[in-house]
N, C-alpha and C. Protein backbone atom coordinates (compact mmCIF):
# COMPACT_ATOMS: atom_id res chain seq x y z
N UNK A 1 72.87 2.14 41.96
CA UNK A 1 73.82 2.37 40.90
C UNK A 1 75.24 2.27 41.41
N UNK A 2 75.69 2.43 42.78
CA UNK A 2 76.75 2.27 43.26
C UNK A 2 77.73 0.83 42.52
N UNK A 3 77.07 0.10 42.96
CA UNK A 3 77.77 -1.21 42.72
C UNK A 3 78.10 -1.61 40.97
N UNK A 4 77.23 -1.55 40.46
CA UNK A 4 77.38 -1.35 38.75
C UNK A 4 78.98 -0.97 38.43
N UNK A 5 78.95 0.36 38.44
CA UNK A 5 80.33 0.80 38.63
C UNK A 5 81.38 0.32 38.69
N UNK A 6 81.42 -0.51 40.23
CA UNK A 6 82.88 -1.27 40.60
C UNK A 6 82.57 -2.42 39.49
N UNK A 7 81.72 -3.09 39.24
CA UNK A 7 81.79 -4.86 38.16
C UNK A 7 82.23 -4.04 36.90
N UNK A 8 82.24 -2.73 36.57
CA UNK A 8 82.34 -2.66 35.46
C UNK A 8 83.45 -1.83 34.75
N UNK A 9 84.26 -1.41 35.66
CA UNK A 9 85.68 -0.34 35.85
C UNK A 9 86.66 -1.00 34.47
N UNK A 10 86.80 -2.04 34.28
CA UNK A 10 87.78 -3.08 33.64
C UNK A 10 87.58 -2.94 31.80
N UNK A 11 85.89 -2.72 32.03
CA UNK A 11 85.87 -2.80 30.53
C UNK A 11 85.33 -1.13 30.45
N UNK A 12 84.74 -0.62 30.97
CA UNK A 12 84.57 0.74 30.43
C UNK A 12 85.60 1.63 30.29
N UNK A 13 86.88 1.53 31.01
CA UNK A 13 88.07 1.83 30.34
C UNK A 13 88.58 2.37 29.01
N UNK A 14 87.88 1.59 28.30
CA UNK A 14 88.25 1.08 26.90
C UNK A 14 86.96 2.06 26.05
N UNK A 15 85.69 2.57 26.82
CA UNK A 15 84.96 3.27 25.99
C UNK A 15 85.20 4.85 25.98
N UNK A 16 84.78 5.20 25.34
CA UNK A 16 84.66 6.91 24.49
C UNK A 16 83.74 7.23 25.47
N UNK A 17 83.81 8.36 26.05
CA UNK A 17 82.63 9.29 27.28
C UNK A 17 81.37 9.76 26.04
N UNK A 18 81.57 9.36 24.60
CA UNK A 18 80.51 10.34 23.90
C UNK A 18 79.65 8.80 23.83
N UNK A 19 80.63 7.87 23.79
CA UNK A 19 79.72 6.21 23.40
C UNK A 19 78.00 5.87 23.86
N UNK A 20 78.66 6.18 26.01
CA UNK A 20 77.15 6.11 26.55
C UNK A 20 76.65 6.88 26.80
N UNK A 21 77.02 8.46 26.20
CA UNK A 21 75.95 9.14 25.80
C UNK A 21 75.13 9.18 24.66
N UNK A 22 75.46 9.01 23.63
CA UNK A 22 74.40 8.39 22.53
C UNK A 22 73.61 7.07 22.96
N UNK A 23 73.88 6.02 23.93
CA UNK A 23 73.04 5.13 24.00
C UNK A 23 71.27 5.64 24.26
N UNK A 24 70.42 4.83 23.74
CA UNK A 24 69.21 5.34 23.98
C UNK A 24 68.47 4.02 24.56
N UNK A 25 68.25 4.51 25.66
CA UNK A 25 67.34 3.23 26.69
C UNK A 25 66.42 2.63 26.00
N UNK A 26 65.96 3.18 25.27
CA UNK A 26 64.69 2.73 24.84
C UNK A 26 64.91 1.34 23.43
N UNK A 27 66.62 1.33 22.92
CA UNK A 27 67.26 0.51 22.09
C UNK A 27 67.60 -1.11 23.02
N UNK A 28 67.37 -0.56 24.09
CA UNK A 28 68.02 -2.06 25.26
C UNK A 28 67.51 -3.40 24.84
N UNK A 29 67.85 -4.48 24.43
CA UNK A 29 67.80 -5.60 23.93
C UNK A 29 68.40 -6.54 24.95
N UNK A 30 67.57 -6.50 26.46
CA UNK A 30 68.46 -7.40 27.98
C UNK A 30 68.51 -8.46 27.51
N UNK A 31 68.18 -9.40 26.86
CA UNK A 31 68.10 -11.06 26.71
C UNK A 31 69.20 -11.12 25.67
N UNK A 32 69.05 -10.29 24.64
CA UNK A 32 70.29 -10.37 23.48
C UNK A 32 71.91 -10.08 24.41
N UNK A 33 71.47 -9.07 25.29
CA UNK A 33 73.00 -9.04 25.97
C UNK A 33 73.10 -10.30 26.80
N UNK A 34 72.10 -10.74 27.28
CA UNK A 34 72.41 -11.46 28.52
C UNK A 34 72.87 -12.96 27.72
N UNK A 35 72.48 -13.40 26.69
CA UNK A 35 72.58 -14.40 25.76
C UNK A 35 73.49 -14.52 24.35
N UNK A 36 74.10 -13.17 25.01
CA UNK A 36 75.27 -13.18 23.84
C UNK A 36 75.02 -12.64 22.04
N UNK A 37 73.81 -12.17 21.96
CA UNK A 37 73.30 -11.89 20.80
C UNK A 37 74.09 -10.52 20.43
N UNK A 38 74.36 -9.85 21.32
CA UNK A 38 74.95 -8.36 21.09
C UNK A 38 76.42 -8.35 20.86
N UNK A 39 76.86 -7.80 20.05
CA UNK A 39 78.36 -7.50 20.28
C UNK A 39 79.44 -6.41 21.22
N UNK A 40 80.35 -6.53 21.26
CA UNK A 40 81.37 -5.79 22.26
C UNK A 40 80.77 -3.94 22.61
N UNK A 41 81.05 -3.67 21.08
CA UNK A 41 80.59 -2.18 21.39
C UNK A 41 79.00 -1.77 21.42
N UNK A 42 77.98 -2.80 21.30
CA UNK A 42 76.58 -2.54 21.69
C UNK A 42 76.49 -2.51 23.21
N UNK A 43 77.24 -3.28 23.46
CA UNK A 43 77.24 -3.99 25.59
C UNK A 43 78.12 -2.85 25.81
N UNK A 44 79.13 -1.99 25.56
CA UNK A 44 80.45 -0.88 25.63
C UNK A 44 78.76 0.22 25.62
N UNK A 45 78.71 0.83 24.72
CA UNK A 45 77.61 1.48 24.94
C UNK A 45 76.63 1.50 26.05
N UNK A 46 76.13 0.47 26.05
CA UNK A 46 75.08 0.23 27.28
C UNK A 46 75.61 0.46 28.05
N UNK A 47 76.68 -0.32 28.75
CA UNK A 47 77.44 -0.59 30.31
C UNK A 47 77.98 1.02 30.34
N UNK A 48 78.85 1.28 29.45
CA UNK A 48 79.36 3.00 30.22
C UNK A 48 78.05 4.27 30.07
N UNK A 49 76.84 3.61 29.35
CA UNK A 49 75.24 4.76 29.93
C UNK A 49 75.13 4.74 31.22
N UNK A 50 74.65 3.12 31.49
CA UNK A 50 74.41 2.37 32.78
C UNK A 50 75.13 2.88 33.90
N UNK A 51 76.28 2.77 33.64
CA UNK A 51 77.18 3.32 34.59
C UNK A 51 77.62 4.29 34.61
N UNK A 52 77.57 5.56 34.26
CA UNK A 52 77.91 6.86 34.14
C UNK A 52 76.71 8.26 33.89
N UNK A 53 75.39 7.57 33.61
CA UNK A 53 74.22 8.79 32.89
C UNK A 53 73.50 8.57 34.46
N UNK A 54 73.46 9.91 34.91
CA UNK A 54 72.74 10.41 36.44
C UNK A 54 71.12 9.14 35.84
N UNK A 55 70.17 8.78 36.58
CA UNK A 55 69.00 8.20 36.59
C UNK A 55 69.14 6.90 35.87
N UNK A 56 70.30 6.31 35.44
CA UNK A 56 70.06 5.59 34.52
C UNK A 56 69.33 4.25 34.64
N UNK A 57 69.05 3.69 36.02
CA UNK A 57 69.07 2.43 36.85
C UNK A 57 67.44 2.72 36.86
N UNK A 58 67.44 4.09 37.71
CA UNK A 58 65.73 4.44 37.55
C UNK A 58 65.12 4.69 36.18
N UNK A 59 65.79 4.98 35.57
CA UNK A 59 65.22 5.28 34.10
C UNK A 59 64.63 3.86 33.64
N UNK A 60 65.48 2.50 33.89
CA UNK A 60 65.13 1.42 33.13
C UNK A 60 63.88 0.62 33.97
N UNK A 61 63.38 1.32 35.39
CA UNK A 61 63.03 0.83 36.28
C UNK A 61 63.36 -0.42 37.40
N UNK A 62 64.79 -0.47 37.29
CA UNK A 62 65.50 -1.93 37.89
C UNK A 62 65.24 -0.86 39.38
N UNK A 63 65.58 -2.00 40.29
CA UNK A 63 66.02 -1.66 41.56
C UNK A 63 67.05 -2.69 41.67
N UNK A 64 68.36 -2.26 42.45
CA UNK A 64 69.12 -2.89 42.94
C UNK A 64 68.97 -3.28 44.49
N UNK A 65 69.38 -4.33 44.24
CA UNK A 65 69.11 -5.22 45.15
C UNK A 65 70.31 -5.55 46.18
N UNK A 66 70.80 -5.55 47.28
CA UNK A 66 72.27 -5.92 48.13
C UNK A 66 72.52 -7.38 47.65
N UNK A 67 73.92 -7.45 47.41
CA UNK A 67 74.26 -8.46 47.00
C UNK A 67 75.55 -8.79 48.07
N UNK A 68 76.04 -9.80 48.64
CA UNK A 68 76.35 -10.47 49.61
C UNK A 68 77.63 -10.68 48.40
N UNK A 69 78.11 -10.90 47.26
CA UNK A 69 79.03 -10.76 46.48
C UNK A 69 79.84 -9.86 46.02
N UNK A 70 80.79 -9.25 46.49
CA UNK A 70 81.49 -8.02 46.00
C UNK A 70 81.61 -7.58 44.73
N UNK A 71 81.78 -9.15 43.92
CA UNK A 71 82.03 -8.40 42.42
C UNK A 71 80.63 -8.89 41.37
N UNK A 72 79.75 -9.03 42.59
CA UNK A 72 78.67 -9.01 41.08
C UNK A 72 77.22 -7.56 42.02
N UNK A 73 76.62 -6.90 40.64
CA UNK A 73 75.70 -6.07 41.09
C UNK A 73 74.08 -6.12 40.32
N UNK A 74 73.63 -6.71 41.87
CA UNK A 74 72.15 -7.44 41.13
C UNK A 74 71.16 -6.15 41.35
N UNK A 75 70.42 -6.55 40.36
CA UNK A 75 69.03 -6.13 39.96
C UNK A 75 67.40 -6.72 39.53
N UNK A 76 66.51 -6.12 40.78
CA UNK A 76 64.93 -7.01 40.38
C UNK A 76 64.92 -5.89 38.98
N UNK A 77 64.24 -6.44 38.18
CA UNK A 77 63.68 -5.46 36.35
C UNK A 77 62.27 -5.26 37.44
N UNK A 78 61.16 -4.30 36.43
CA UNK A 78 60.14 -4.23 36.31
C UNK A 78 59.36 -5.32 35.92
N UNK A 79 59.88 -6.21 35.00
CA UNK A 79 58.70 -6.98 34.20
C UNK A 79 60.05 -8.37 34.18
N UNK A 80 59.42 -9.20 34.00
CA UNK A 80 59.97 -10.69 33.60
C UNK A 80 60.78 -10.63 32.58
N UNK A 81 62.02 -11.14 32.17
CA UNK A 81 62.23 -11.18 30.95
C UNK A 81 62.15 -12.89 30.53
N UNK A 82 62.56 -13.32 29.39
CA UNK A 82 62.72 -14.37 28.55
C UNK A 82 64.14 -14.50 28.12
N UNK A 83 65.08 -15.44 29.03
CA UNK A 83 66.49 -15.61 28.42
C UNK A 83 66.78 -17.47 28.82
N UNK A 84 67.19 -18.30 27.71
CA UNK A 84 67.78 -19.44 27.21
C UNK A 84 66.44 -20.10 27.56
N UNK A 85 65.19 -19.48 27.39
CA UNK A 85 63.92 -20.51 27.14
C UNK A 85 63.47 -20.71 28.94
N UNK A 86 63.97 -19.57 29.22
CA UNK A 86 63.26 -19.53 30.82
C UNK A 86 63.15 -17.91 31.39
N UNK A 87 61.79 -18.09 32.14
CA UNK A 87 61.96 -16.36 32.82
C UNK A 87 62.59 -16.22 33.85
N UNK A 88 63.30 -14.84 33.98
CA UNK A 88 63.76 -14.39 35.37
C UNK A 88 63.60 -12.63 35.35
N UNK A 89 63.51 -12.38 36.70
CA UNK A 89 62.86 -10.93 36.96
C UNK A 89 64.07 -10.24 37.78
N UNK A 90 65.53 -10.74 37.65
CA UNK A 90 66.89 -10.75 37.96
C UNK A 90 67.73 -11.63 37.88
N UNK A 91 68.68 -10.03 37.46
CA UNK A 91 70.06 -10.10 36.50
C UNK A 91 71.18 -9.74 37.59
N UNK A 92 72.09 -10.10 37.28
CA UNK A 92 73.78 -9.59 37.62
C UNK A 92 74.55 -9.00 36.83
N UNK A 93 75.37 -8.34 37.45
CA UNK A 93 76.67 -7.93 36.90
C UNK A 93 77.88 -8.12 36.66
N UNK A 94 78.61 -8.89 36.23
CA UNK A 94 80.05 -8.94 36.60
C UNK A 94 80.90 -7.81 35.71
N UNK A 95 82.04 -7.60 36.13
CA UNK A 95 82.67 -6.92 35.13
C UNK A 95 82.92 -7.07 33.57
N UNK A 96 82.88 -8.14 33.10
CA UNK A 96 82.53 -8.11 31.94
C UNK A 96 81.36 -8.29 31.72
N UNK A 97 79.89 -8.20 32.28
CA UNK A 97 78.67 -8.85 31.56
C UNK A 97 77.58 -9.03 32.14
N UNK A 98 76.29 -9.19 31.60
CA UNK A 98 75.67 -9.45 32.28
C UNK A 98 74.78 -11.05 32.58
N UNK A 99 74.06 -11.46 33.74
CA UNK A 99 73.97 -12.80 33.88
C UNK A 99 72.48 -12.58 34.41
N UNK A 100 71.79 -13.65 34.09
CA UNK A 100 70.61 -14.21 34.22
C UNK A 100 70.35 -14.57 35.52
N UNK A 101 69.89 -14.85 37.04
CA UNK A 101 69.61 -15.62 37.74
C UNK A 101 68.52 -16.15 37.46
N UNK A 102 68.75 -18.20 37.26
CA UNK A 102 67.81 -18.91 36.96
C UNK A 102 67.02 -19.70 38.49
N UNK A 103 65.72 -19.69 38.35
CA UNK A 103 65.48 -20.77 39.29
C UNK A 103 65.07 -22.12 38.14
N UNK A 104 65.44 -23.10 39.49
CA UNK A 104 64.35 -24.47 38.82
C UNK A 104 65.15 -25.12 37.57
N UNK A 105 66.83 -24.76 37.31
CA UNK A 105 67.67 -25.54 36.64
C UNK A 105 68.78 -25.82 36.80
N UNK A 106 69.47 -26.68 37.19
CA UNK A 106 70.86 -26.74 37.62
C UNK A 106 71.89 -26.39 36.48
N UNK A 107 73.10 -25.91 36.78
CA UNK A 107 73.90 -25.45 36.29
C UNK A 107 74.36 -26.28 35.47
N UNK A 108 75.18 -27.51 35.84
CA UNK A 108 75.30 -28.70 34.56
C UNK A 108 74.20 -28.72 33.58
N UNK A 109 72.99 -28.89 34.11
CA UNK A 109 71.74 -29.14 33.48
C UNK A 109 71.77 -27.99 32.10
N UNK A 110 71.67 -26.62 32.42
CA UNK A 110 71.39 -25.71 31.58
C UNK A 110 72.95 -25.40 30.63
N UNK A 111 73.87 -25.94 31.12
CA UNK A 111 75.27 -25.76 30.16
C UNK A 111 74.89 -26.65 29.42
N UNK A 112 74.82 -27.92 29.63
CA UNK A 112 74.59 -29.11 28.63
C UNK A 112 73.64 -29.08 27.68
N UNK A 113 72.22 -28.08 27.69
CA UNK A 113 71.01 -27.70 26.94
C UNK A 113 72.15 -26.42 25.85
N UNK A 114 73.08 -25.51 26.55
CA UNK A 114 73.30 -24.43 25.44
C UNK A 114 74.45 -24.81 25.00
N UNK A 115 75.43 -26.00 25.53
CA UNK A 115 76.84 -26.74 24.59
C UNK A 115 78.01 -26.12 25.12
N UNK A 116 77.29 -25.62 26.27
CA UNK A 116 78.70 -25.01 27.78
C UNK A 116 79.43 -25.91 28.24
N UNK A 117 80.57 -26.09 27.93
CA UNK A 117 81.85 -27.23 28.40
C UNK A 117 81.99 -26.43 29.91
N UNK A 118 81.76 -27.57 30.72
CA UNK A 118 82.11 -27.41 32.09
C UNK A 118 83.97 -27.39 31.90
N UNK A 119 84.30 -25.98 32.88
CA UNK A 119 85.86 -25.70 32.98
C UNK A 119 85.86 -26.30 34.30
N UNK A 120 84.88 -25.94 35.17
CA UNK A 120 84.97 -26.95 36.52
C UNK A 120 83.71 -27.11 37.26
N UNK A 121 83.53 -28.46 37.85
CA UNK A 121 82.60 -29.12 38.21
C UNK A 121 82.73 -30.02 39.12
N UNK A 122 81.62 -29.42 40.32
CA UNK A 122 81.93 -30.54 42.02
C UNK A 122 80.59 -29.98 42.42
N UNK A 123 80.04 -30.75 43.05
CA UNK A 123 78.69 -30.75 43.65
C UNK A 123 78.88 -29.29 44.10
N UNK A 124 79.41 -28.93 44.96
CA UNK A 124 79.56 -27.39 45.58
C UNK A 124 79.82 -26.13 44.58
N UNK A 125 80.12 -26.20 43.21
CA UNK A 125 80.75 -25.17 42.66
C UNK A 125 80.56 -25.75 40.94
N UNK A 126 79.57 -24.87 40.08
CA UNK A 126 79.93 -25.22 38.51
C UNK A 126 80.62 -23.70 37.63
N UNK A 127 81.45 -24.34 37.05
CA UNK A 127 81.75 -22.90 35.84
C UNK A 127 82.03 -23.59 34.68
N UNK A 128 81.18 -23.32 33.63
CA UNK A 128 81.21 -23.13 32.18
C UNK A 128 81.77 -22.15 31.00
N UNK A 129 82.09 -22.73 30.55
CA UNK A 129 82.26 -21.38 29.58
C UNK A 129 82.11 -22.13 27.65
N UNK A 130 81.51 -20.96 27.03
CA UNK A 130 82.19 -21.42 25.80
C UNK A 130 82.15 -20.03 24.43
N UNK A 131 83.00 -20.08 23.96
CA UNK A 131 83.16 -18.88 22.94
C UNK A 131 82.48 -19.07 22.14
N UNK A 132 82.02 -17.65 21.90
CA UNK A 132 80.51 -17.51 20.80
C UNK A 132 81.51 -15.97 19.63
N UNK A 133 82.44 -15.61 19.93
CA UNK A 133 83.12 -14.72 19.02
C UNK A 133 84.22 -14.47 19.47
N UNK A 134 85.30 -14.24 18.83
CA UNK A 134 86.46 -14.40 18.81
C UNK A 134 87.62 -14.11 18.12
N UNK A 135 88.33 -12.43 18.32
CA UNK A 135 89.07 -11.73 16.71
C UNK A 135 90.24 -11.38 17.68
N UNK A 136 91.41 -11.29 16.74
CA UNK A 136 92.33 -10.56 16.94
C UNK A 136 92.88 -9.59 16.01
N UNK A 137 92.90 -8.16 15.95
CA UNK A 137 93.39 -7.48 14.98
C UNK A 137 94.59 -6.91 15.57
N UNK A 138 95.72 -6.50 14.53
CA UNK A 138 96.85 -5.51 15.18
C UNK A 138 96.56 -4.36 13.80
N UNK A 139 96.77 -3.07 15.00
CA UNK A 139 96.79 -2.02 13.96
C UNK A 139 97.99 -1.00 15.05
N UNK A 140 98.34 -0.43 14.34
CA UNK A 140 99.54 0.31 14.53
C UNK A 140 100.38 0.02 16.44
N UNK A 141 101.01 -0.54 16.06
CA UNK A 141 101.61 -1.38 16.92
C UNK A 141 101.00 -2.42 17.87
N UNK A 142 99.34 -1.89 18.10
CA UNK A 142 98.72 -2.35 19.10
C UNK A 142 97.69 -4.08 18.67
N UNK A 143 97.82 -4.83 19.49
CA UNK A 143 96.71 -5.76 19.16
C UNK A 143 95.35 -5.80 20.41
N UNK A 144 94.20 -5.91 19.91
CA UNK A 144 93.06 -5.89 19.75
C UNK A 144 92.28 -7.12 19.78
N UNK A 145 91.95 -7.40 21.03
CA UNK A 145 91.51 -9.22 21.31
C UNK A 145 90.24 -8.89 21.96
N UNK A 146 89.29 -9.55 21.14
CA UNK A 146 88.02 -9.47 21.12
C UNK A 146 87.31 -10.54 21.43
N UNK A 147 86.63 -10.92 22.77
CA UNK A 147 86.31 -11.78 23.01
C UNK A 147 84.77 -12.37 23.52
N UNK A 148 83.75 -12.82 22.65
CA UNK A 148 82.16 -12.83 23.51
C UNK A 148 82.18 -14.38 24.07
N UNK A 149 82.10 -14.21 25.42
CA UNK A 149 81.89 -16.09 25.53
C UNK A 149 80.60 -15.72 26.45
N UNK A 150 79.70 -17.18 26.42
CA UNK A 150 78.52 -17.39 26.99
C UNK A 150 79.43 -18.17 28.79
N UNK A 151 78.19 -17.84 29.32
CA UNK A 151 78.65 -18.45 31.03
C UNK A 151 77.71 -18.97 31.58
N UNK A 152 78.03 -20.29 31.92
CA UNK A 152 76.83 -20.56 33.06
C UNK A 152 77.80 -21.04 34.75
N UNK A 153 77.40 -20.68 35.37
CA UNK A 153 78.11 -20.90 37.29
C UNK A 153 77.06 -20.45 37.80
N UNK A 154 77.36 -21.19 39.46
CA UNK A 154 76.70 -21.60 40.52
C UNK A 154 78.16 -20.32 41.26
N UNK A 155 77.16 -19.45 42.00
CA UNK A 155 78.17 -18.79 42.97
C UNK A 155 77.12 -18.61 44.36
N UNK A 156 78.55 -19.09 45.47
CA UNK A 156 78.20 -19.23 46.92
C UNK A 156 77.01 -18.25 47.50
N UNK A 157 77.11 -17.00 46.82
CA UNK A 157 76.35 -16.03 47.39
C UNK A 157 74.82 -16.21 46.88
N UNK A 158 74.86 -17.31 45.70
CA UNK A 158 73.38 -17.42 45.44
C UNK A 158 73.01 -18.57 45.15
N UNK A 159 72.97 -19.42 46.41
CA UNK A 159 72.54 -20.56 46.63
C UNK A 159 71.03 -21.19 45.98
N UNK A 160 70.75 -22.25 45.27
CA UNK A 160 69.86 -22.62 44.46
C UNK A 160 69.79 -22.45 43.36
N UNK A 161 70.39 -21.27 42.81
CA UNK A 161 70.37 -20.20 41.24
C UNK A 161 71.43 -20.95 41.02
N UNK A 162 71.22 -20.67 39.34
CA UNK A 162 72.10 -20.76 38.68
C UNK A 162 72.50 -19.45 37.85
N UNK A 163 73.26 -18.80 37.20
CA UNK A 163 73.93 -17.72 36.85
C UNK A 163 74.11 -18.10 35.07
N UNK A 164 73.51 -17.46 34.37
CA UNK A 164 73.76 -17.76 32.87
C UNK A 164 73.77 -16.62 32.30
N UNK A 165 74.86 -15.59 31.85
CA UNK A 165 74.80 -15.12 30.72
C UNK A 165 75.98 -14.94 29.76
N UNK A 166 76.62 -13.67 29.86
CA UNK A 166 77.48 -13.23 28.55
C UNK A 166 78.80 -12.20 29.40
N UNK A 167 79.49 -12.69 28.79
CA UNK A 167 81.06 -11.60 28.52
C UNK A 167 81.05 -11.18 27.83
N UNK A 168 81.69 -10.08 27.64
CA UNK A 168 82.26 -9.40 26.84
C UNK A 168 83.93 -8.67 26.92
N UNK A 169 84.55 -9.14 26.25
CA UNK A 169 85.56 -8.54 26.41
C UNK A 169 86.96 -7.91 25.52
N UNK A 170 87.36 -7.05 25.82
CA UNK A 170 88.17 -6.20 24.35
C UNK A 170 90.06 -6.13 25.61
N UNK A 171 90.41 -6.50 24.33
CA UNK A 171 91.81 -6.58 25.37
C UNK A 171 92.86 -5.89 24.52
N UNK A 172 93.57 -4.93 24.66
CA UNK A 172 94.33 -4.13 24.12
C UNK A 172 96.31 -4.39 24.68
N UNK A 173 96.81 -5.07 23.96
CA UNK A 173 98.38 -5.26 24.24
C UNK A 173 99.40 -5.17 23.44
């Protein structure tokens, strides 16, 4: 549970201490987060349980795993899941989100199947991105930028994988 924490300091900020205590483990929908199906304050919920409720890591049965990446915090699940029409039995963390590790598809390969515009691309290094929601509100002086984009990248620390899931992000200025 250590590492969770640091990927996730940026956006739990922004949640209510009562938020991930009402979350209920047993509501967890990993493929909808990891695939962008969930919105800001469903993933706000989860991530400040995740990261703040004593057992929460053991509760879901993940084990964390050392990750050779500072800002991402991996986890083997218990059971396989099903995310963009392939299984994997580990996920990541970044500070906004969580990500899929795929075997057996390259990163171009699997952006081009979900309509991920490569932002950059070289044999050594892919990053995708593309927005799946997208608001801006202003309410009393403040504006409110709401942002879900899908991700697919290749990072150094996990050679062969590819990395596919979801952001989330709420920006207050």
């Amino acid at each position: 549970m250590r590492g969770f924490g640091r990927c996730l300091a940026p956006l739990v900020v922004l949640a209510t201490p009562a938020a991930g205590q009402e979350f209920d483990p047993a509501s967890l929908d990993l493929p909808a987060l990891i695939e962008c199906r969930a919105d800001v304050p469903t993933y706000n919920d989860f991530a400040l349980w995740l990261s703040s409720a004593p057992g929460a890591v053991e509760t879901l049965g993940w084990k964390e795993v050392a990750s050779a990446n500072p800002f991402l915090s991996q986890y083997e699940l218990p059971a396989k899941i099903r995310v963009f029409n392939r299984e994997t039995g580990s996920i990541v963390f970044t500070a906004a989100g969580p990500m899929a590790v795929l075997d057996g598809v390259a990163a171009p390969e699997l952006a081009k199947e979900l309509d991920v515009m490569a932002v950059f691309s070289t044999p050594q290094k892919f990053l995708g991105e593309k927005a799946v929601f997208q608001s801006t509100e202003e309410s009393e002086g403040l504006t409110f930028s709401t942002d879900v984009k899908l991700n697919v990248s290749t990072v150094e620390s996990h050679p062969g994988k590819t990395l596919a899931g979801c952001s989330y992000t709420l920006e207050i200025k």
